[in-house]
C-alpha atoms as a PDB file:
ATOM      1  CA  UNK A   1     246.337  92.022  11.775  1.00  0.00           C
ATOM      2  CA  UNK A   2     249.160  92.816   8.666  1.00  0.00           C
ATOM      3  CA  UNK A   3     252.388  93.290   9.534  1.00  0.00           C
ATOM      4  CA  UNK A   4     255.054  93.899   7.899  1.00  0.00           C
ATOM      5  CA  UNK A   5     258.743  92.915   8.951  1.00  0.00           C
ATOM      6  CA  UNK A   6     261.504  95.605   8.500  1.00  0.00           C
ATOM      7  CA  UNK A   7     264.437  93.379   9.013  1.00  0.00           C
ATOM      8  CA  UNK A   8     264.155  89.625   8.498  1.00  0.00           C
ATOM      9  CA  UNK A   9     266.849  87.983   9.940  1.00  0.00           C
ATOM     10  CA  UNK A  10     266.761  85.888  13.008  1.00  0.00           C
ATOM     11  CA  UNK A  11     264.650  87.737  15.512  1.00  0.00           C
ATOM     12  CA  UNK A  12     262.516  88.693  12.304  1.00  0.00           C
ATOM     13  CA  UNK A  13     261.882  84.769  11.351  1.00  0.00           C
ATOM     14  CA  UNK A  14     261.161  84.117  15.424  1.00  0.00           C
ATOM     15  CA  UNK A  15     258.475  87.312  15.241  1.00  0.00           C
ATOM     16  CA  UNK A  16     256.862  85.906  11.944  1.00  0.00           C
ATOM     17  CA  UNK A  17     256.499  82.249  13.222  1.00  0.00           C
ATOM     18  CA  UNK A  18     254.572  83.814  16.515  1.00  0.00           C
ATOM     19  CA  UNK A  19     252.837  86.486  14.641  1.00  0.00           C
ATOM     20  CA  UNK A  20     251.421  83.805  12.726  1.00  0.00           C
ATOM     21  CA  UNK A  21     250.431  81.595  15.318  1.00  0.00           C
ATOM     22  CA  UNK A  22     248.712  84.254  16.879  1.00  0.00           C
ATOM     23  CA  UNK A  23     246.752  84.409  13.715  1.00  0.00           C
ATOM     24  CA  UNK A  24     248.154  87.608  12.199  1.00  0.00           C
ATOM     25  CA  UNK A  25     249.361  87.888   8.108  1.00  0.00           C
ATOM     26  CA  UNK A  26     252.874  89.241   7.365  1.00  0.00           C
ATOM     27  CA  UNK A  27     252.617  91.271   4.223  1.00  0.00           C
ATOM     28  CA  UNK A  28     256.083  92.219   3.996  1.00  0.00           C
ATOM     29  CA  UNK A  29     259.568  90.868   5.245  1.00  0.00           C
ATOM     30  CA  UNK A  30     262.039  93.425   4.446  1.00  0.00           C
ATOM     31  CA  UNK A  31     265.881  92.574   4.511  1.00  0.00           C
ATOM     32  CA  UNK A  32     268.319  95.705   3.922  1.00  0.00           C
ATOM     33  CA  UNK A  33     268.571  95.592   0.345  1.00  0.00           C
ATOM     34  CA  UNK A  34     264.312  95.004  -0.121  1.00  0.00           C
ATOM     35  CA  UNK A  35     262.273  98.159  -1.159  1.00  0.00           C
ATOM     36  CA  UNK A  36     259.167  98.848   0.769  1.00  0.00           C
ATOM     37  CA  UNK A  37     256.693  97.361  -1.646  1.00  0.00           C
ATOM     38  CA  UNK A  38     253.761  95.630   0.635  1.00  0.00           C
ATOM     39  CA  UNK A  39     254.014  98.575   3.832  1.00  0.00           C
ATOM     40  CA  UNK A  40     250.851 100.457   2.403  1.00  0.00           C
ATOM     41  CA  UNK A  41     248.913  96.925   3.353  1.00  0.00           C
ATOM     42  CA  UNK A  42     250.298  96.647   6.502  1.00  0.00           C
ATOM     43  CA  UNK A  43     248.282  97.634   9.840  1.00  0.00           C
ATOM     44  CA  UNK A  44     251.661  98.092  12.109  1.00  0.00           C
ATOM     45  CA  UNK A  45     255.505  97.671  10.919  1.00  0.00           C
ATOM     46  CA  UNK A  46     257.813  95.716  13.739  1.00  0.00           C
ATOM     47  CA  UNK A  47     261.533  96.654  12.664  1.00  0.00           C
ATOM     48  CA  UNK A  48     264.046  94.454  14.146  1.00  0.00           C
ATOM     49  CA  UNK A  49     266.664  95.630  11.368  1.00  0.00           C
ATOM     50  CA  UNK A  50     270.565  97.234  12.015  1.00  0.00           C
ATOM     51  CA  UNK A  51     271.047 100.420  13.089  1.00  0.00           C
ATOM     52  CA  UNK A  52     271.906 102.539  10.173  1.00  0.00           C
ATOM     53  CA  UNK A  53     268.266 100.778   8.624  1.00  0.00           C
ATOM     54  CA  UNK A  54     266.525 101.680  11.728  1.00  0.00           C
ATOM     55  CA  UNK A  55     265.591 105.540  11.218  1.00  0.00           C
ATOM     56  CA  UNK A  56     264.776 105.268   7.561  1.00  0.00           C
ATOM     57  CA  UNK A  57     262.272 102.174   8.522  1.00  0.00           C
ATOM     58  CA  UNK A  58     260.914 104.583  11.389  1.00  0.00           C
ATOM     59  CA  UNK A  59     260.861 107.663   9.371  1.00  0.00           C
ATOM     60  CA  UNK A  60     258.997 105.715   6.076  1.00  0.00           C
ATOM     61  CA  UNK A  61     256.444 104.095   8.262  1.00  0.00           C
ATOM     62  CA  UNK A  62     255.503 107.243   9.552  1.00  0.00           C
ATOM     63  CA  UNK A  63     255.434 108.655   5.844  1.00  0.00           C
ATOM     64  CA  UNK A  64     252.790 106.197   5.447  1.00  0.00           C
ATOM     65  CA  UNK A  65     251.056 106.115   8.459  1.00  0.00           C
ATOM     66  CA  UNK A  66     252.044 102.596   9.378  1.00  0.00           C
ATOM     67  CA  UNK A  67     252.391 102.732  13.372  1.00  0.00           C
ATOM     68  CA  UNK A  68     255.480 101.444  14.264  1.00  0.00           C
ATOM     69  CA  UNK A  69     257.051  99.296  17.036  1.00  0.00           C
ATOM     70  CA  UNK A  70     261.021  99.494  16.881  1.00  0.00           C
ATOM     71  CA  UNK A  71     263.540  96.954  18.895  1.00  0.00           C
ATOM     72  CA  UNK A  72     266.623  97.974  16.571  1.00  0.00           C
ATOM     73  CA  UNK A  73     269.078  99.279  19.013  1.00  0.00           C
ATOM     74  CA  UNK A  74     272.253 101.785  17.996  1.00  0.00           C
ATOM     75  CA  UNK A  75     270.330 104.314  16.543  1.00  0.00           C
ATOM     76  CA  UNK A  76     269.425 106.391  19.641  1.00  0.00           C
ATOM     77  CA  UNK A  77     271.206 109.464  19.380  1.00  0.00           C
ATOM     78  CA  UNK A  78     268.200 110.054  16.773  1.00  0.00           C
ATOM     79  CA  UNK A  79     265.478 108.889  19.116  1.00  0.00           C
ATOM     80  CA  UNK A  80     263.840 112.134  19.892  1.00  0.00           C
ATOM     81  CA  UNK A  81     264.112 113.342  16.094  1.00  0.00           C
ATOM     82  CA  UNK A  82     261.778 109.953  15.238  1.00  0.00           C
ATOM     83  CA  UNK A  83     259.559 110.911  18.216  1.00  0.00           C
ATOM     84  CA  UNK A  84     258.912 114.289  17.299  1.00  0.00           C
ATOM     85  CA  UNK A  85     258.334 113.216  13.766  1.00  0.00           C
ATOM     86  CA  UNK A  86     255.907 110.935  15.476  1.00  0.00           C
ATOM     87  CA  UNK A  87     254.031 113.570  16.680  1.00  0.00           C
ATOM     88  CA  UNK A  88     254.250 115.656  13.666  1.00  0.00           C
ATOM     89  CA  UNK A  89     252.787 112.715  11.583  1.00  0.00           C
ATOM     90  CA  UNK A  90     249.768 112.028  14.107  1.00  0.00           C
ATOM     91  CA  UNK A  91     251.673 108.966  13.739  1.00  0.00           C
ATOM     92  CA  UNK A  92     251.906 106.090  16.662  1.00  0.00           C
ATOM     93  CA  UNK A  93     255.660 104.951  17.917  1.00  0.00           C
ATOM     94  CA  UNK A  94     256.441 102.133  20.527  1.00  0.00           C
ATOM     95  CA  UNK A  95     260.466 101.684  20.819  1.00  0.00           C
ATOM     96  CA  UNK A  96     261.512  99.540  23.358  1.00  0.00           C
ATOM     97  CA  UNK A  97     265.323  98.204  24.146  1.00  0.00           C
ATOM     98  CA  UNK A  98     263.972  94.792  24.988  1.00  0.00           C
ATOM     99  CA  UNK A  99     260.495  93.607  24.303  1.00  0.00           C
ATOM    100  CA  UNK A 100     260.310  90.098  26.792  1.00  0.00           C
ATOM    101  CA  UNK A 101     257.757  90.746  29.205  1.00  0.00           C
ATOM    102  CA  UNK A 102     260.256  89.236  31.550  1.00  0.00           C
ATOM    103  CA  UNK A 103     262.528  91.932  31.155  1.00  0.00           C
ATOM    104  CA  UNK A 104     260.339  94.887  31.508  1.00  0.00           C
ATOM    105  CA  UNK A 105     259.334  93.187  35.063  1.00  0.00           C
ATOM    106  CA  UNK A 106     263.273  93.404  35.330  1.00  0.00           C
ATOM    107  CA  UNK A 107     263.603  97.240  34.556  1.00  0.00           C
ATOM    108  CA  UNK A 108     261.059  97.877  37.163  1.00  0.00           C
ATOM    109  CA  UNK A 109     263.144  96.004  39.280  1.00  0.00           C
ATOM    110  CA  UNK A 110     266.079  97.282  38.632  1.00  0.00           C
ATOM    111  CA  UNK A 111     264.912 100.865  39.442  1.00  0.00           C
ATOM    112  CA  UNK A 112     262.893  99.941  43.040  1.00  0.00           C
ATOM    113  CA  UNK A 113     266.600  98.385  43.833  1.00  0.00           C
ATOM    114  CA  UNK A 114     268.028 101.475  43.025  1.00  0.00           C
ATOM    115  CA  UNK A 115     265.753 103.478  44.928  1.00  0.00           C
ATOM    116  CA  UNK A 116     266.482 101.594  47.649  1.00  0.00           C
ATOM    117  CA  UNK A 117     270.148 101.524  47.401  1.00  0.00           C
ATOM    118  CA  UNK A 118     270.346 105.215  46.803  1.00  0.00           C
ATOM    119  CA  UNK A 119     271.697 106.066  49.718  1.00  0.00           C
ATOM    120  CA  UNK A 120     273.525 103.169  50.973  1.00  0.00           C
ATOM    121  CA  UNK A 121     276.925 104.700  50.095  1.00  0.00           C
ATOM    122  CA  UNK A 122     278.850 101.781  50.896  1.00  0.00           C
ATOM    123  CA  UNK A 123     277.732  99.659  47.994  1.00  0.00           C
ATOM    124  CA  UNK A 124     279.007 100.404  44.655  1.00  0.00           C
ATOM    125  CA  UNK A 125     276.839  99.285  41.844  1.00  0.00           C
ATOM    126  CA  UNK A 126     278.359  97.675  38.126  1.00  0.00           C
ATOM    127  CA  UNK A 127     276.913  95.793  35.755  1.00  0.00           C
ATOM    128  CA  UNK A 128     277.238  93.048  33.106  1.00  0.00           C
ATOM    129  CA  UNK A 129     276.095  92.441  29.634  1.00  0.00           C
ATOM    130  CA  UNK A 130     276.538  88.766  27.494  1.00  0.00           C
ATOM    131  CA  UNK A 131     275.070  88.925  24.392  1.00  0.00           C
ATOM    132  CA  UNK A 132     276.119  86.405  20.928  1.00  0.00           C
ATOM    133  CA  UNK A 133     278.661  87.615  18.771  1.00  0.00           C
ATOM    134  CA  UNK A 134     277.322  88.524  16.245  1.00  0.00           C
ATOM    135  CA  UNK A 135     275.387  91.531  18.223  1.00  0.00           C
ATOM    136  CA  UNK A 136     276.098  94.668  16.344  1.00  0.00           C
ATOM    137  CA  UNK A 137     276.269  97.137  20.076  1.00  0.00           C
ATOM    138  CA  UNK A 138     277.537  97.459  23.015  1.00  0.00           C
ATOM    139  CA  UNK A 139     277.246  97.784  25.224  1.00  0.00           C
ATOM    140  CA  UNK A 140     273.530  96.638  24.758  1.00  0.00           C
ATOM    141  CA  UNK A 141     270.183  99.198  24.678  1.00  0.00           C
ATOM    142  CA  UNK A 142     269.032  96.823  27.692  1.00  0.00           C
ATOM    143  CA  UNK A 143     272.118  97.530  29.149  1.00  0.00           C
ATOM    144  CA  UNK A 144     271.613 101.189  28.992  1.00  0.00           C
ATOM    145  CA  UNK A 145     267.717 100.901  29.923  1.00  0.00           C
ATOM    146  CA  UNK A 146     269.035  99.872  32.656  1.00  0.00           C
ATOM    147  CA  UNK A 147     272.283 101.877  33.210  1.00  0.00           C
ATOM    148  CA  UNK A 148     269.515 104.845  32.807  1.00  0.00           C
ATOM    149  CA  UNK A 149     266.905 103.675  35.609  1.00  0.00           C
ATOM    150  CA  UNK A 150     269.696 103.272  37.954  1.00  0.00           C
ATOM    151  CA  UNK A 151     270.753 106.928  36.895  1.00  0.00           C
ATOM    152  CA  UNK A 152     267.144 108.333  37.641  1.00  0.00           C
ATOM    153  CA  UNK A 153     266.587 106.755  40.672  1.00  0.00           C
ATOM    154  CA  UNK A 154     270.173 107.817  42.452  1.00  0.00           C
ATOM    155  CA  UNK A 155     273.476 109.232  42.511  1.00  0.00           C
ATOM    156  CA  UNK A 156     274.736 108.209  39.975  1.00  0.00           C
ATOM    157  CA  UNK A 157     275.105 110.526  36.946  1.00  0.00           C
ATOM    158  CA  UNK A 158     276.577 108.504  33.836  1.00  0.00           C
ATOM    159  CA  UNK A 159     277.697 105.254  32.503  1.00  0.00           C
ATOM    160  CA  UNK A 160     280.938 103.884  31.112  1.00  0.00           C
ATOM    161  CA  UNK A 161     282.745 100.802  29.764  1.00  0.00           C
ATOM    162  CA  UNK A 162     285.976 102.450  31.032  1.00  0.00           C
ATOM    163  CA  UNK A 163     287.066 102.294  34.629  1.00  0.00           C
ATOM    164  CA  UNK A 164     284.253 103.675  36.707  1.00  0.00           C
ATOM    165  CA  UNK A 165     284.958 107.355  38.587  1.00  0.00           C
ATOM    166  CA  UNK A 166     282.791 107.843  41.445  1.00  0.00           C
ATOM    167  CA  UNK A 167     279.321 108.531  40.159  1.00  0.00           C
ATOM    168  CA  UNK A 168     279.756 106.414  36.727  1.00  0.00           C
ATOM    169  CA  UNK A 169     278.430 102.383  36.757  1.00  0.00           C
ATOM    170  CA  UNK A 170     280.924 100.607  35.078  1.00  0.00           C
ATOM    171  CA  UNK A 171     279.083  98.287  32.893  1.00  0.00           C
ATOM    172  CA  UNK A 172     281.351  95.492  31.210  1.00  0.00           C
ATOM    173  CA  UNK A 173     279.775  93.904  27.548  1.00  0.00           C
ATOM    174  CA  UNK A 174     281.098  89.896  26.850  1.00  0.00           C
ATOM    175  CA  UNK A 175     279.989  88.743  23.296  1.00  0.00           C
ATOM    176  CA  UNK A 176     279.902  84.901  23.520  1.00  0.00           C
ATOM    177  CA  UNK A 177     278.692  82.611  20.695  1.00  0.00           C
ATOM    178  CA  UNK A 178     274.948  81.782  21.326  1.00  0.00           C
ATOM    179  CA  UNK A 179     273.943  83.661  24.573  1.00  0.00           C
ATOM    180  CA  UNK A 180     270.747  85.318  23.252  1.00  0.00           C
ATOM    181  CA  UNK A 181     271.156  88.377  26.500  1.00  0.00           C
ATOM    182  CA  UNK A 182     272.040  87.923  29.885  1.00  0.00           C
ATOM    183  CA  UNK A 183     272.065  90.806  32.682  1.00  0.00           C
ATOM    184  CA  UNK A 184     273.709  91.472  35.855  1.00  0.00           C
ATOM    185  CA  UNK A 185     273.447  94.293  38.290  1.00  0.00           C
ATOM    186  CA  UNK A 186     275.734  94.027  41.050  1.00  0.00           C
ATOM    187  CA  UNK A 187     275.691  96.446  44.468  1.00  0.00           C
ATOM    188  CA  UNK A 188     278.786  95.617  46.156  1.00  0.00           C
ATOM    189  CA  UNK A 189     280.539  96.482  49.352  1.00  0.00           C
ATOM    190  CA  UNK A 190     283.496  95.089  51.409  1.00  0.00           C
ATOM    191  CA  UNK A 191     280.737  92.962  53.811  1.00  0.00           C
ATOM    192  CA  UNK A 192     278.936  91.735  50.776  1.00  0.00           C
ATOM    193  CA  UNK A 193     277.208  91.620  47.342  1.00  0.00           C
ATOM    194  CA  UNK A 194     273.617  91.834  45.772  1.00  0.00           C
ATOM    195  CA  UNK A 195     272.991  90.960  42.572  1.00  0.00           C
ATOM    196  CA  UNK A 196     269.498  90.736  40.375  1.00  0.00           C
ATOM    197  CA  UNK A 197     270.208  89.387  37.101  1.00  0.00           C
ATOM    198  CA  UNK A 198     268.078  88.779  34.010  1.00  0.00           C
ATOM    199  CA  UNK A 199     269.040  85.156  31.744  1.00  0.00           C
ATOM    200  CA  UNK A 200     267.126  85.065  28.088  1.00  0.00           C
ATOM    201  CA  UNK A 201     266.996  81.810  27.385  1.00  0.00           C
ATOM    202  CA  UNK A 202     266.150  81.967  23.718  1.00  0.00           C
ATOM    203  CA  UNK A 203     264.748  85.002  21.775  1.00  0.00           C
ATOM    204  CA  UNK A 204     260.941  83.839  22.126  1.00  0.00           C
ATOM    205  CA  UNK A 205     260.380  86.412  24.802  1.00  0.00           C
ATOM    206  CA  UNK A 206     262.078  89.234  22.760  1.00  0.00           C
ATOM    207  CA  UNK A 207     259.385  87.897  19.720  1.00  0.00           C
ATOM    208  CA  UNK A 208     256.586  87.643  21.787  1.00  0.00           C
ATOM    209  CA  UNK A 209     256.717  90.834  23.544  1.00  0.00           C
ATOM    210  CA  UNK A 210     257.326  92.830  20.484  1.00  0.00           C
ATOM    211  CA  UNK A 211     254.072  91.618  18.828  1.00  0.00           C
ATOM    212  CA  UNK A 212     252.054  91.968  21.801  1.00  0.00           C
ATOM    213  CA  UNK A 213     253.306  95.301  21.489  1.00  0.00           C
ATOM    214  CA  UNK A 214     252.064  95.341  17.836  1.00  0.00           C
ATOM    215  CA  UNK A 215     248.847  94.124  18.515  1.00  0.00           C
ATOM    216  CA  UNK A 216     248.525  97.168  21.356  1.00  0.00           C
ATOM    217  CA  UNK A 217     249.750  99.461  19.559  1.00  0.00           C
ATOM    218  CA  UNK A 218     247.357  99.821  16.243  1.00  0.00           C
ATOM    219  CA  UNK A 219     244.639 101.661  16.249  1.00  0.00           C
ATOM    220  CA  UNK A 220     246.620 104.527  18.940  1.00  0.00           C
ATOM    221  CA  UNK A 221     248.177 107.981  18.465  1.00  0.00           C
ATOM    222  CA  UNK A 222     251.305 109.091  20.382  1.00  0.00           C
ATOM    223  CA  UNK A 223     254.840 107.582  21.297  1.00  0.00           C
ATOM    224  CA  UNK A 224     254.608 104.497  23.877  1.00  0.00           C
ATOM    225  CA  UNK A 225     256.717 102.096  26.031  1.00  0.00           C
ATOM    226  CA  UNK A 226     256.804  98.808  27.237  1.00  0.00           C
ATOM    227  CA  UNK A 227     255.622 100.358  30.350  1.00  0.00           C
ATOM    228  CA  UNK A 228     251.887 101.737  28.626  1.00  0.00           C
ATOM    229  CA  UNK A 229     251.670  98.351  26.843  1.00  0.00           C
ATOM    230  CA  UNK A 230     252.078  96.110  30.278  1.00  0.00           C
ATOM    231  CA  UNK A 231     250.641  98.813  32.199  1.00  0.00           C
ATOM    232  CA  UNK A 232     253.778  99.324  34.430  1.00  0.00           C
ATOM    233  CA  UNK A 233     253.548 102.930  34.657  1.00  0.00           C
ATOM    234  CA  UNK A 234     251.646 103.618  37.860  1.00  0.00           C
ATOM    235  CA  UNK A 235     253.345 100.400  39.936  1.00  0.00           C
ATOM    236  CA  UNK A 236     255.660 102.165  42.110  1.00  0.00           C
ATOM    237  CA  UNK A 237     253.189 105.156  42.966  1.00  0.00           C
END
């Protein structure tokens, strides 16, 4: 398989080094300033880029029907313009907050909890994001995956970083140097506390998840998930 690399800093070095252990060819490694030269070669893009790169990438891939798998997060207020144009383009779109395999256990998880907790009034539910410093969001799109399963799946109708009203999760972001993502979801109530948390130990899982998604994804029309590529969709039914 060709892929090309639409960002190639850290996380893009860490994909390359697995991609090509798993035998695949990487026929372009794009930084921001690179052109596009090499995508018509490619069989699937993987952009792990910033988010004012991330819809161009999308959008250009598209343009050249290169199916695309997209972890850049801070771009998602123009999520459903890049899945429509998707569709438009017969094109094939995976985006996914957080590609470790270990995490998308975690987000299903995270909303069976909720489920459960739903309505157990007594607990109030926060979370916690740590992420290195030199992360460019916050809080994080994992953060928000799973702000957003807790909101389908109860009460609860928003987040915020500010101090939580009634039906708003508080969710507090740290940035400490060289924590690759940690996350906390806390129910608490004056008896006690539960907590499920998620600890990244390096970004290997985030790498290897994303081109597992690659490797899924080619040869497919449509817009995907994590959840189509593990086959999560049908667990809780």
């Amino acid at each position: 398989m060709k892929i090309a690399l639409l960002g190639y800093g850290k996380m893009g070095k860490v994909i390359e080094r697995i991609a090509l252990e798993r035998g695949h060819e990487i026929v372009l490694r794009k930084s921001s300033q690179d052109t596009f030269e090499g995508l018509e070669k490619a069989d699937v893009a993987i952009d792990f880029s910033v988010p004012s790169s991330a819809v161009s990438n999308i959008s250009t891939c598209f343009a050249t029907n290169i199916p695309v798998v997209s972890g850049t997060t801070g771009w998602l207020e123009q999520y459903d313009e890049m899945a429509a144009l998707c569709q438009d383009k017969k094109g094939a779109f995976i985006y996914g907050s957080n590609f470790s395999l270990g995490v998308n256990i975690f987000f299903e998880l995270n909303n069976y909890l909720a489920k459960m907790m739903a309505n157990l009034e007594q607990y109030k539910v926060s979370m916690e994001e740590i992420h290195h410093t030199q992360k460019l969001d916050a809080p994080s799109g994992t953060a928000i995956s799973l702000a957003n399963g807790i909101i389908e799946n109860s009460n609860y109708k928003t987040w915020t970083m500010e101090k939580a009203k009634e039906s708003e999760i508080h969710i507090e972001a740290k940035r400490i140097e060289n924590i690759p993502g940690t996350h906390s979801i806390f129910y608490d109530s004056e008896v006690d506390q539960i907590e499920i948390k998620h600890t990244a130990h390096n970004r290997e899982g985030f790498a290897l998840g994303s081109v597992i998604a690659a490797e899924w994804l080619v040869g497919k029309t449509g817009v995907f998930t994590m959840k189509d590529v593990l086959s999560l969709n049908n667990l809780n039914q």
